[in-house]
Protein backbone atom coordinates (compact mmCIF):
# COMPACT_ATOMS: atom_id res chain seq x y z
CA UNK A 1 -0.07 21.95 3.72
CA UNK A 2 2.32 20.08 1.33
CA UNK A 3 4.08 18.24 3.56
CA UNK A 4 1.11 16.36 4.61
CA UNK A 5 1.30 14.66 1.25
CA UNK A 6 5.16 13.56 2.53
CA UNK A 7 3.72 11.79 6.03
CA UNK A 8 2.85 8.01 6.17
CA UNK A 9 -0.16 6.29 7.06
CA UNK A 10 1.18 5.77 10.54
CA UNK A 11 2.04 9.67 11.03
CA UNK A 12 -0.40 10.87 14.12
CA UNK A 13 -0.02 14.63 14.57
CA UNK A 14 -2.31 15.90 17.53
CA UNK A 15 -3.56 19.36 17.88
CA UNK A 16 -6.68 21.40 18.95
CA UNK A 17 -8.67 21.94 15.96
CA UNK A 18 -8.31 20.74 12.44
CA UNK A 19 -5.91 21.99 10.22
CA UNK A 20 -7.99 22.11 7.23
CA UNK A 21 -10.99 20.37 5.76
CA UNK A 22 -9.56 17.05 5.62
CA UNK A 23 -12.54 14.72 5.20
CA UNK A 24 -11.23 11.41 7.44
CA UNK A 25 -8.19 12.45 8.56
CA UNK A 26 -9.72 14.05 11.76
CA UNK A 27 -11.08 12.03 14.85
CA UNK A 28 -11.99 14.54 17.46
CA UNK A 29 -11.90 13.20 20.95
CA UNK A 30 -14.84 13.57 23.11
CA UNK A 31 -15.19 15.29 26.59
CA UNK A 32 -13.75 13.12 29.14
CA UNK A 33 -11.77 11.13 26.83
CA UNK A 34 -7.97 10.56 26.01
CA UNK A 35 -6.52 9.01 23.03
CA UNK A 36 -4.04 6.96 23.08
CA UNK A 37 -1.71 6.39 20.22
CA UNK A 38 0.66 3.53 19.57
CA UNK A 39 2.19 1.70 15.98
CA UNK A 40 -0.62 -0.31 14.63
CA UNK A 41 -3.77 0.93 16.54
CA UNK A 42 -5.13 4.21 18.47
CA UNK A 43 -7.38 4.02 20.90
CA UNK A 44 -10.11 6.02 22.66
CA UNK A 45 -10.66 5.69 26.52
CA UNK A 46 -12.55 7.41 29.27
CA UNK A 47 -10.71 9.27 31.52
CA UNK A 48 -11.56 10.06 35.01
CA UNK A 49 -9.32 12.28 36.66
CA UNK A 50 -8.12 10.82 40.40
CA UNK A 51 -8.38 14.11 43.07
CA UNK A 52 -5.51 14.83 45.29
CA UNK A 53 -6.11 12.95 48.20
């Protein structure tokens, strides 16, 4: 895990579960949610899925 010490503030890396106990460096993402990550600011919205029609 030393190349986590190498990434900036702005690095995102998504993945399932947390690679280790990193205390504030993991923001798990609620059921019926998606995250969406841009430079600057993430975000958190609710997402509905649209059926087939």
């Amino acid at each position: 895990m030393d190349a986590l010490h190498h990434l900036s503030e702005e690095t995102r890396i998504v993945v399932s579960e947390p690679l280790r106990d990193l205390p504030g460096a993991w923001n798990e993402v609620p059921e019926s949610a998606a995250g969406v990550i841009r430079p600057g600011r993430d975000e958190m919205r609710s997402f509905v899925p649209i059926p087939p029609a």
